[in-house]
PDB file of N, CA and C in Angstrom:
ATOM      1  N   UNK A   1     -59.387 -95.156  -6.628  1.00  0.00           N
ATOM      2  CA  UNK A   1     -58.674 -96.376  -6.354  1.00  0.00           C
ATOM      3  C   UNK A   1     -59.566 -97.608  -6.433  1.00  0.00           C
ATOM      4  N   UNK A   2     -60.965 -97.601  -6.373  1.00  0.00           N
ATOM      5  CA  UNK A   2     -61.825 -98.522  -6.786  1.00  0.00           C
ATOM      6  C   UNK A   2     -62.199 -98.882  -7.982  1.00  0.00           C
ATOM      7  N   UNK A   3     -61.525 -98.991  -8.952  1.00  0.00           N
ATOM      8  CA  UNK A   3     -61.716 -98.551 -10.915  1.00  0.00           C
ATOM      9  C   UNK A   3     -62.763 -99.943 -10.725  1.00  0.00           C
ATOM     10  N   UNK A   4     -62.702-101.181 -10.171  1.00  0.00           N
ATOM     11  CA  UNK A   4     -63.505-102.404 -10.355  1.00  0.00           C
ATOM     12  C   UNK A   4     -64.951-101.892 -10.205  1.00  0.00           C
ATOM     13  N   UNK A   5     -65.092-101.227  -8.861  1.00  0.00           N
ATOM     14  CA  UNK A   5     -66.310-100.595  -8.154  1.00  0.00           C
ATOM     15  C   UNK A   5     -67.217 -99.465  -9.298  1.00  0.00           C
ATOM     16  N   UNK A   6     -66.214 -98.870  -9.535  1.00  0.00           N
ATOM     17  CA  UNK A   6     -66.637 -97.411 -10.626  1.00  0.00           C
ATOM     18  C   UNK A   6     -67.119 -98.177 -11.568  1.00  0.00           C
ATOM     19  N   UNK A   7     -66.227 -98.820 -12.398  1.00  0.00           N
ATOM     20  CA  UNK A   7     -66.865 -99.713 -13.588  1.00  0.00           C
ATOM     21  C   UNK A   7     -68.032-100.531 -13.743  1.00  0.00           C
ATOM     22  N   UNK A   8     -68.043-101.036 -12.627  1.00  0.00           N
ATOM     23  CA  UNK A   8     -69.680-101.746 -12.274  1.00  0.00           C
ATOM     24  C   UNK A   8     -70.752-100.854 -12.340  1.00  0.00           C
ATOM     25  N   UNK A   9     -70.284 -99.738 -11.327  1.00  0.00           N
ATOM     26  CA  UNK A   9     -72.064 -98.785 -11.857  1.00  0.00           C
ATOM     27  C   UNK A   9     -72.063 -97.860 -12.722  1.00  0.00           C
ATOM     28  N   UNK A  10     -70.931 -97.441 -13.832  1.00  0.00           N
ATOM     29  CA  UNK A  10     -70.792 -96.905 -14.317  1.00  0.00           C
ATOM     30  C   UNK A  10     -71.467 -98.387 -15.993  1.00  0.00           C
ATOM     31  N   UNK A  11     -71.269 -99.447 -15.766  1.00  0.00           N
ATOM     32  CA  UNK A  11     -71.557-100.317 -16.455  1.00  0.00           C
ATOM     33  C   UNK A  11     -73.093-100.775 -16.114  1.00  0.00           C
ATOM     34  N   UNK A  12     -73.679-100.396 -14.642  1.00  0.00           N
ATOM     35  CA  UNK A  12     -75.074-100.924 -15.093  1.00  0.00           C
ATOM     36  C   UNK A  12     -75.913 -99.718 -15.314  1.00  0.00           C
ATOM     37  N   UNK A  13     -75.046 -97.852 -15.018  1.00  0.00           N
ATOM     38  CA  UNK A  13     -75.814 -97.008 -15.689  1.00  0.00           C
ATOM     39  C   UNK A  13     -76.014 -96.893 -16.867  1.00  0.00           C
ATOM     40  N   UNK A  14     -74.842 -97.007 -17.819  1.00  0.00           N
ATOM     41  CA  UNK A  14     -75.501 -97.524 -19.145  1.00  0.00           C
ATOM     42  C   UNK A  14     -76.073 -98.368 -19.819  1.00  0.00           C
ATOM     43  N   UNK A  15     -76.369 -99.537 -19.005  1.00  0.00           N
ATOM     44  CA  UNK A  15     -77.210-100.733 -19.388  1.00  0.00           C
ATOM     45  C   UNK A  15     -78.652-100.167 -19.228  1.00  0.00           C
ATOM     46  N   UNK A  16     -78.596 -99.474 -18.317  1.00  0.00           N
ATOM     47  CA  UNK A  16     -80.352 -98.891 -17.229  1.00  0.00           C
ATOM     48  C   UNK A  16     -80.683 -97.700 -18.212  1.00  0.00           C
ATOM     49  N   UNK A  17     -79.923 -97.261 -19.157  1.00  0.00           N
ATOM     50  CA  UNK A  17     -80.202 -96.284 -19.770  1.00  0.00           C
ATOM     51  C   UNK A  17     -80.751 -95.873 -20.836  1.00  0.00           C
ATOM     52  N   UNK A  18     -81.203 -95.328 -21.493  1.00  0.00           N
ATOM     53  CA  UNK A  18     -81.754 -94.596 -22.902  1.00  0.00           C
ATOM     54  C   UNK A  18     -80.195 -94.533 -23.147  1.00  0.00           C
ATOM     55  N   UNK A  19     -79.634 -94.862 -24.268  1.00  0.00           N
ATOM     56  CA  UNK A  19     -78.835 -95.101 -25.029  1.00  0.00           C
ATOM     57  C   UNK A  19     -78.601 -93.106 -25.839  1.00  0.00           C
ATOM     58  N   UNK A  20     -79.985 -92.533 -25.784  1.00  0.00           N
ATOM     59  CA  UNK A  20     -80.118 -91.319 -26.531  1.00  0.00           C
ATOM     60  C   UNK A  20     -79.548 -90.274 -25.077  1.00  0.00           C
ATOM     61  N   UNK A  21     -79.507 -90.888 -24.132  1.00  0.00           N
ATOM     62  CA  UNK A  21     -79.304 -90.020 -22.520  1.00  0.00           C
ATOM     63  C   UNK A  21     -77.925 -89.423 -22.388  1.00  0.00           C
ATOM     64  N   UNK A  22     -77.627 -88.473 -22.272  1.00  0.00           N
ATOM     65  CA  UNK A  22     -76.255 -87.718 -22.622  1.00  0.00           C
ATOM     66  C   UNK A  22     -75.808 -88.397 -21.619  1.00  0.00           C
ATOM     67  N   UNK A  23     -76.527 -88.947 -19.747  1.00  0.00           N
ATOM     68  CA  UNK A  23     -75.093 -89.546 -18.896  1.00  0.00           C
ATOM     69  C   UNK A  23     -75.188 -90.609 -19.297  1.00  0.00           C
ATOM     70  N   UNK A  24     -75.823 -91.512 -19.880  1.00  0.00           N
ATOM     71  CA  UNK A  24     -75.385 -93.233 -20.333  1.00  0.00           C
ATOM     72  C   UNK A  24     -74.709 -93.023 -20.924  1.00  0.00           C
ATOM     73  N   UNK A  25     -74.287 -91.794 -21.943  1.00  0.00           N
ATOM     74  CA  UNK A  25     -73.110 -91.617 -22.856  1.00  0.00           C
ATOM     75  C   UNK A  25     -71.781 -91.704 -22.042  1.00  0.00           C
ATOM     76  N   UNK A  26     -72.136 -90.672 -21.215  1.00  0.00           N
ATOM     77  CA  UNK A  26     -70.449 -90.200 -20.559  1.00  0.00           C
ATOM     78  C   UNK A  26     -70.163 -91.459 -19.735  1.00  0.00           C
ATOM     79  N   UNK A  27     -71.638 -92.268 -18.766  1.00  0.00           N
ATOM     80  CA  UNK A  27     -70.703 -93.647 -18.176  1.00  0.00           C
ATOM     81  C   UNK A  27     -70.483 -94.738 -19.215  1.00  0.00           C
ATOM     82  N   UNK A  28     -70.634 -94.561 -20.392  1.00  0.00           N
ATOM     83  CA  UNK A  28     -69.841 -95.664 -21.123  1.00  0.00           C
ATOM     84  C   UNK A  28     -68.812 -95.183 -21.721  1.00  0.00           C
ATOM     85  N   UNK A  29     -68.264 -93.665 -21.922  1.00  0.00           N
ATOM     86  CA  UNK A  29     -67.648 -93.131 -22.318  1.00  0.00           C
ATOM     87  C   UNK A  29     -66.024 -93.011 -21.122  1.00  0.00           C
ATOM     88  N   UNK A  30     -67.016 -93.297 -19.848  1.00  0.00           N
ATOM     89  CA  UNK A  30     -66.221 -93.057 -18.677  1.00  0.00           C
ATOM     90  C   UNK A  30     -65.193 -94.954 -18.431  1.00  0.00           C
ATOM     91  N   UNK A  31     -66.375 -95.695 -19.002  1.00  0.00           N
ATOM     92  CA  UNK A  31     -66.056 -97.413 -18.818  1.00  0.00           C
ATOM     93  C   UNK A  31     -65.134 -97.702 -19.729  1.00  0.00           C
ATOM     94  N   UNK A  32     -65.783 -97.258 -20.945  1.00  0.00           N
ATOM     95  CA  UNK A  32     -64.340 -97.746 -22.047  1.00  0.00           C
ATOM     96  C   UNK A  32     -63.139 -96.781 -22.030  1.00  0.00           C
ATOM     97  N   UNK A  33     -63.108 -95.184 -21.095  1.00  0.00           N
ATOM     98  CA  UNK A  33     -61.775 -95.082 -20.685  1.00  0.00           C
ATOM     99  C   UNK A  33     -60.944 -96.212 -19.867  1.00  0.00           C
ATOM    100  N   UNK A  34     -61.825 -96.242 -18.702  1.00  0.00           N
ATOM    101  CA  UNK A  34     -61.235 -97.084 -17.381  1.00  0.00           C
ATOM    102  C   UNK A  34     -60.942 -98.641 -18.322  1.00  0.00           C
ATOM    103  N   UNK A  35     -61.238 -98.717 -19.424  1.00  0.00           N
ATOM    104  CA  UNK A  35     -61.005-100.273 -19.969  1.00  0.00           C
ATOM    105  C   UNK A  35     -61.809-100.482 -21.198  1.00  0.00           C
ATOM    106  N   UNK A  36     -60.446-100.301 -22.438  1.00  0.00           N
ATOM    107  CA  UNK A  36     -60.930 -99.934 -23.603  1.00  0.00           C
ATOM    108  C   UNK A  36     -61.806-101.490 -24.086  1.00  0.00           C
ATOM    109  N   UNK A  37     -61.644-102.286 -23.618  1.00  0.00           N
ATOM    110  CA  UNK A  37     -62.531-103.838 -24.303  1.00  0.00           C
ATOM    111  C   UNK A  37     -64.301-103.750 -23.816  1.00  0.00           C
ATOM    112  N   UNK A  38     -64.335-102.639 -22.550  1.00  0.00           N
ATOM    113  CA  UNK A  38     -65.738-102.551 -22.808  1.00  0.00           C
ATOM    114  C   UNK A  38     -66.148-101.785 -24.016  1.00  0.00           C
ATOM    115  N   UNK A  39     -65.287-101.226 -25.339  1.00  0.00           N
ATOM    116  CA  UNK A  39     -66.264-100.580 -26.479  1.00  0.00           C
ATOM    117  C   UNK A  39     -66.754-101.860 -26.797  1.00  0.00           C
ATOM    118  N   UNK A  40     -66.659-103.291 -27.258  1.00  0.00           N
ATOM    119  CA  UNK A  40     -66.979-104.364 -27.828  1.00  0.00           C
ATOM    120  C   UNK A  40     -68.333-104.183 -26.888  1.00  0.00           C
ATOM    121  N   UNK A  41     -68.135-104.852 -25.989  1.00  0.00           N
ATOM    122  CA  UNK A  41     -69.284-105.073 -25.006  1.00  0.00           C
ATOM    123  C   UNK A  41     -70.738-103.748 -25.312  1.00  0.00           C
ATOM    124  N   UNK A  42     -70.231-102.691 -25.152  1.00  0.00           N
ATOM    125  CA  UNK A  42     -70.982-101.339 -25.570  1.00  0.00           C
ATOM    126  C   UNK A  42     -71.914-101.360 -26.603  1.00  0.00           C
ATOM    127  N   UNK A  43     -71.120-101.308 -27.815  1.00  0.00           N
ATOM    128  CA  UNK A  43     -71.581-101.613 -29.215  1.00  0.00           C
ATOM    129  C   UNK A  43     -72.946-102.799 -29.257  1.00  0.00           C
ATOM    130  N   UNK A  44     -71.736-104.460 -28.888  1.00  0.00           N
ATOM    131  CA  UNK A  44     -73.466-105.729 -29.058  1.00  0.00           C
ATOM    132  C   UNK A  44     -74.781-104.965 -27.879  1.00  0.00           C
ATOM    133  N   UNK A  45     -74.713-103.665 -26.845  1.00  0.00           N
ATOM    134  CA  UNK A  45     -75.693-103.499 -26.296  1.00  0.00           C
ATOM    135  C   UNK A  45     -76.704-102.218 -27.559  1.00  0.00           C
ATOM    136  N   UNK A  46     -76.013-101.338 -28.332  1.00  0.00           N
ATOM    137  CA  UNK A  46     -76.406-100.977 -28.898  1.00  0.00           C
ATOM    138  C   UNK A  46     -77.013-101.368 -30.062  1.00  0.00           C
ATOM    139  N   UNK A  47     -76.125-102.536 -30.605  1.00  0.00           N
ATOM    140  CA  UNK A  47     -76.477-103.710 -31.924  1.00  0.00           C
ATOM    141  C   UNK A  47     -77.683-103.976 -31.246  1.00  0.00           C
ATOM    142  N   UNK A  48     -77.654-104.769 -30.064  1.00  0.00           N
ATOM    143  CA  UNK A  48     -79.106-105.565 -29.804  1.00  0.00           C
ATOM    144  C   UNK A  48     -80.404-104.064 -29.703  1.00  0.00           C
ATOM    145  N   UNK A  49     -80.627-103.200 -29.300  1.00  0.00           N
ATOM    146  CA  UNK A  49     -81.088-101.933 -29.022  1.00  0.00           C
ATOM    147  C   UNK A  49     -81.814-101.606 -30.480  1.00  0.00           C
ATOM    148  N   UNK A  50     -80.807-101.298 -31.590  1.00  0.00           N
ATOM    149  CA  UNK A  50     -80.852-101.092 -32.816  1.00  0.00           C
ATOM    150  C   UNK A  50     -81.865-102.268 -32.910  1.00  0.00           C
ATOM    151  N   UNK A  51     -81.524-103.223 -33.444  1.00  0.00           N
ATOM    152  CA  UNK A  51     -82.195-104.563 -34.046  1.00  0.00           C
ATOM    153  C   UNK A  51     -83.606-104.749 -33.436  1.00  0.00           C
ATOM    154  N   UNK A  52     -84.129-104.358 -31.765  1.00  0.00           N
ATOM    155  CA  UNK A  52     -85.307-104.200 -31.669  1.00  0.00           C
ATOM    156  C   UNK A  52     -85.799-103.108 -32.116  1.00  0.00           C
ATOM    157  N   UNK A  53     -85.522-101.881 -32.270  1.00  0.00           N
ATOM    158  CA  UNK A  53     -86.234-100.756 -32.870  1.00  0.00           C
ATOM    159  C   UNK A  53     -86.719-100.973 -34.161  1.00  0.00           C
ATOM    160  N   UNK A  54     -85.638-101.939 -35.187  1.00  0.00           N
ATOM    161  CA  UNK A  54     -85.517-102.296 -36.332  1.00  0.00           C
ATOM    162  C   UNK A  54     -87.035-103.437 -37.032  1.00  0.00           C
ATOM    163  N   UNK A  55     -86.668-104.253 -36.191  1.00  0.00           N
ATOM    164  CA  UNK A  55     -87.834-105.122 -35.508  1.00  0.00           C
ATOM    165  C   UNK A  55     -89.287-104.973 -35.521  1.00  0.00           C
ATOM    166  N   UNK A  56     -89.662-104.019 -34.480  1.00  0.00           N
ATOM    167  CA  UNK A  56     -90.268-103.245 -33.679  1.00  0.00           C
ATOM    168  C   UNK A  56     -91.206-102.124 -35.278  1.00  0.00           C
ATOM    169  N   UNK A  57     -90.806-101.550 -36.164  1.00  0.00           N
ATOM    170  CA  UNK A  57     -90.675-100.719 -37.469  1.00  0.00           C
ATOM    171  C   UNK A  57     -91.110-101.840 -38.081  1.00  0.00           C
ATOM    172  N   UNK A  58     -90.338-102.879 -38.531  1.00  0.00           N
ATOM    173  CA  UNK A  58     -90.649-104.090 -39.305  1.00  0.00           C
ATOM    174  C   UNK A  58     -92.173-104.243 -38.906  1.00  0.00           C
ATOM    175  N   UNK A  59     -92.142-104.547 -38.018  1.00  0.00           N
ATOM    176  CA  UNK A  59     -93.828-105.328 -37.731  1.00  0.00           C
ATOM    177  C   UNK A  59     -94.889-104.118 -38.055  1.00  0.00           C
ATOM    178  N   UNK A  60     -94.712-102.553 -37.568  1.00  0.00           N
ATOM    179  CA  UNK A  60     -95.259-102.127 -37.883  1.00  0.00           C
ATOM    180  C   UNK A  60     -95.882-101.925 -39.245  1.00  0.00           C
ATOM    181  N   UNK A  61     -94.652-101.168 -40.153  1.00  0.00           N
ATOM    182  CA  UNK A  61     -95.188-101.182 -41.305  1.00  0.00           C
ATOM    183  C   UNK A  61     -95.837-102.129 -41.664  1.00  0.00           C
ATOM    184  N   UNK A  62     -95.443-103.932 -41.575  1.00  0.00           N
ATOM    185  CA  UNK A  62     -96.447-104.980 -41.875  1.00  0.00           C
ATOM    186  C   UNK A  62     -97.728-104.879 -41.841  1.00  0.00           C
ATOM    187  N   UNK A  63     -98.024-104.718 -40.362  1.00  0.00           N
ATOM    188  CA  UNK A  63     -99.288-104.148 -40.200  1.00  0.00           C
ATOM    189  C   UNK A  63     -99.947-103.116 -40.641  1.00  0.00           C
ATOM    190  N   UNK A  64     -99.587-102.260 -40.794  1.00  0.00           N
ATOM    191  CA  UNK A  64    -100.095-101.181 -42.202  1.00  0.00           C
ATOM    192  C   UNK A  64    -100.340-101.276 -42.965  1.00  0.00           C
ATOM    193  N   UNK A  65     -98.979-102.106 -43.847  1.00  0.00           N
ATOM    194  CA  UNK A  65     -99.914-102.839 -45.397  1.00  0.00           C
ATOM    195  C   UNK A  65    -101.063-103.916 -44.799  1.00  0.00           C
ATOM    196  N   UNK A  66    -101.104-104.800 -44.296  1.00  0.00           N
ATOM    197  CA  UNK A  66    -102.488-105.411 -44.385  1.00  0.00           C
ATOM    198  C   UNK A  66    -103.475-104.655 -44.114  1.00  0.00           C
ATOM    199  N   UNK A  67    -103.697-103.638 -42.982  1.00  0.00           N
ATOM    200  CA  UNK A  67    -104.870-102.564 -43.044  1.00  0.00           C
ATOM    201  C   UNK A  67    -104.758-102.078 -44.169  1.00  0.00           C
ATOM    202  N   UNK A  68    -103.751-101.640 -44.883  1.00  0.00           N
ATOM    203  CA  UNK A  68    -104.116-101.139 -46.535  1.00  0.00           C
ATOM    204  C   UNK A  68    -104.490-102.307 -47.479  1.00  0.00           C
ATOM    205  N   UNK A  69    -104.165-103.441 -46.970  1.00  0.00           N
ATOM    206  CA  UNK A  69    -104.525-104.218 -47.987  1.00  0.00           C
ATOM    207  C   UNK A  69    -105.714-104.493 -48.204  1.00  0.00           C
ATOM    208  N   UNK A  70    -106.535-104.717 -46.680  1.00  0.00           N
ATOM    209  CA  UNK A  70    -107.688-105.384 -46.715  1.00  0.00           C
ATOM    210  C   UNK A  70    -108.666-103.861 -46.857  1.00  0.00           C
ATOM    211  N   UNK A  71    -108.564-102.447 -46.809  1.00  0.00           N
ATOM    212  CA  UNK A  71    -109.234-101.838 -47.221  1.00  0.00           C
ATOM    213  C   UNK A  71    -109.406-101.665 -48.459  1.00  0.00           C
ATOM    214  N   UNK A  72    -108.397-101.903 -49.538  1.00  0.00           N
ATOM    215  CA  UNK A  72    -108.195-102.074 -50.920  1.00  0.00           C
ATOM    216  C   UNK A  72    -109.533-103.429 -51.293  1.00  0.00           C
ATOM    217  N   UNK A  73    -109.041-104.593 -50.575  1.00  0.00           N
ATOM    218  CA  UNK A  73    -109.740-106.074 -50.994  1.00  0.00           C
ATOM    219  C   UNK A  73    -111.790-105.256 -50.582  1.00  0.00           C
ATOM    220  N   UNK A  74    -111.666-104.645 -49.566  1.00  0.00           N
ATOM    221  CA  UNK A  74    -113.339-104.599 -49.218  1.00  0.00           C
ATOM    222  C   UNK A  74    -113.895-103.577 -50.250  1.00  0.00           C
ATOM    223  N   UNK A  75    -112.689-102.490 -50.716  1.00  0.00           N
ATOM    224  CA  UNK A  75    -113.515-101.785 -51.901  1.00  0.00           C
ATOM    225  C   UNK A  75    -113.673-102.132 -53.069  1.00  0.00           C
ATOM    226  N   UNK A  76    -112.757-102.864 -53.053  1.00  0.00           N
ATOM    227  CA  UNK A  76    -113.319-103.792 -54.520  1.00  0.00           C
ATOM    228  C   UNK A  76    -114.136-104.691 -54.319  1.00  0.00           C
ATOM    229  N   UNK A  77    -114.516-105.651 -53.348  1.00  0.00           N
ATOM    230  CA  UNK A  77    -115.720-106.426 -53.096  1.00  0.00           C
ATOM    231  C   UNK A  77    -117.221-105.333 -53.431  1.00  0.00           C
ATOM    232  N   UNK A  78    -117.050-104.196 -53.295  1.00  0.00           N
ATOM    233  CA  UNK A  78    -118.086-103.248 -53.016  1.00  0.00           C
ATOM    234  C   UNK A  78    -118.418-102.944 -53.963  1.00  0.00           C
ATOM    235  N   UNK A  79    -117.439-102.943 -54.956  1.00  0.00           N
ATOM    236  CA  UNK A  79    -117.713-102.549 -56.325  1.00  0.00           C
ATOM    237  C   UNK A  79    -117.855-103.322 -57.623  1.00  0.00           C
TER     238      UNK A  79
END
């Protein structure tokens, strides 16, 4: 009889969560039963999630090629 109450911590366990965590699944699975307009809400937390991992990969590889780059530039200085 508290669906407001449920939804709240059922909404900040999947915020608090690993997204990969089988219960952040079921309390967002449990939220967008109790109120299908949290899938929108759900999703931009996963969009934003995605986009830092995405991010996060981006910079790396960057940084890889310049360590490959500049080991390339010093062996040819060498030679």
């Amino acid at each position: 009889g508290k669906n407001d109450k449920a939804a709240e911590y059922f909404k900040r366990r999947y915020e608090r969560g690993n997204p990969d965590d089988g219960w952040a699944q079921k309390a967002k699975d449990e939220l967008i039963r109790m109120n299908p307009e949290y899938a929108d809400w759900a999703r931009s937390l996963e969009a934003e999630a995605l986009n830092r991992k995405l991010v996060a990969k981006s910079r790396q590889e960057f940084h890889e090629r310049m360590v490959q780059s500049q080991e390339h530039l010093a062996k040819g200085e060498r030679h």
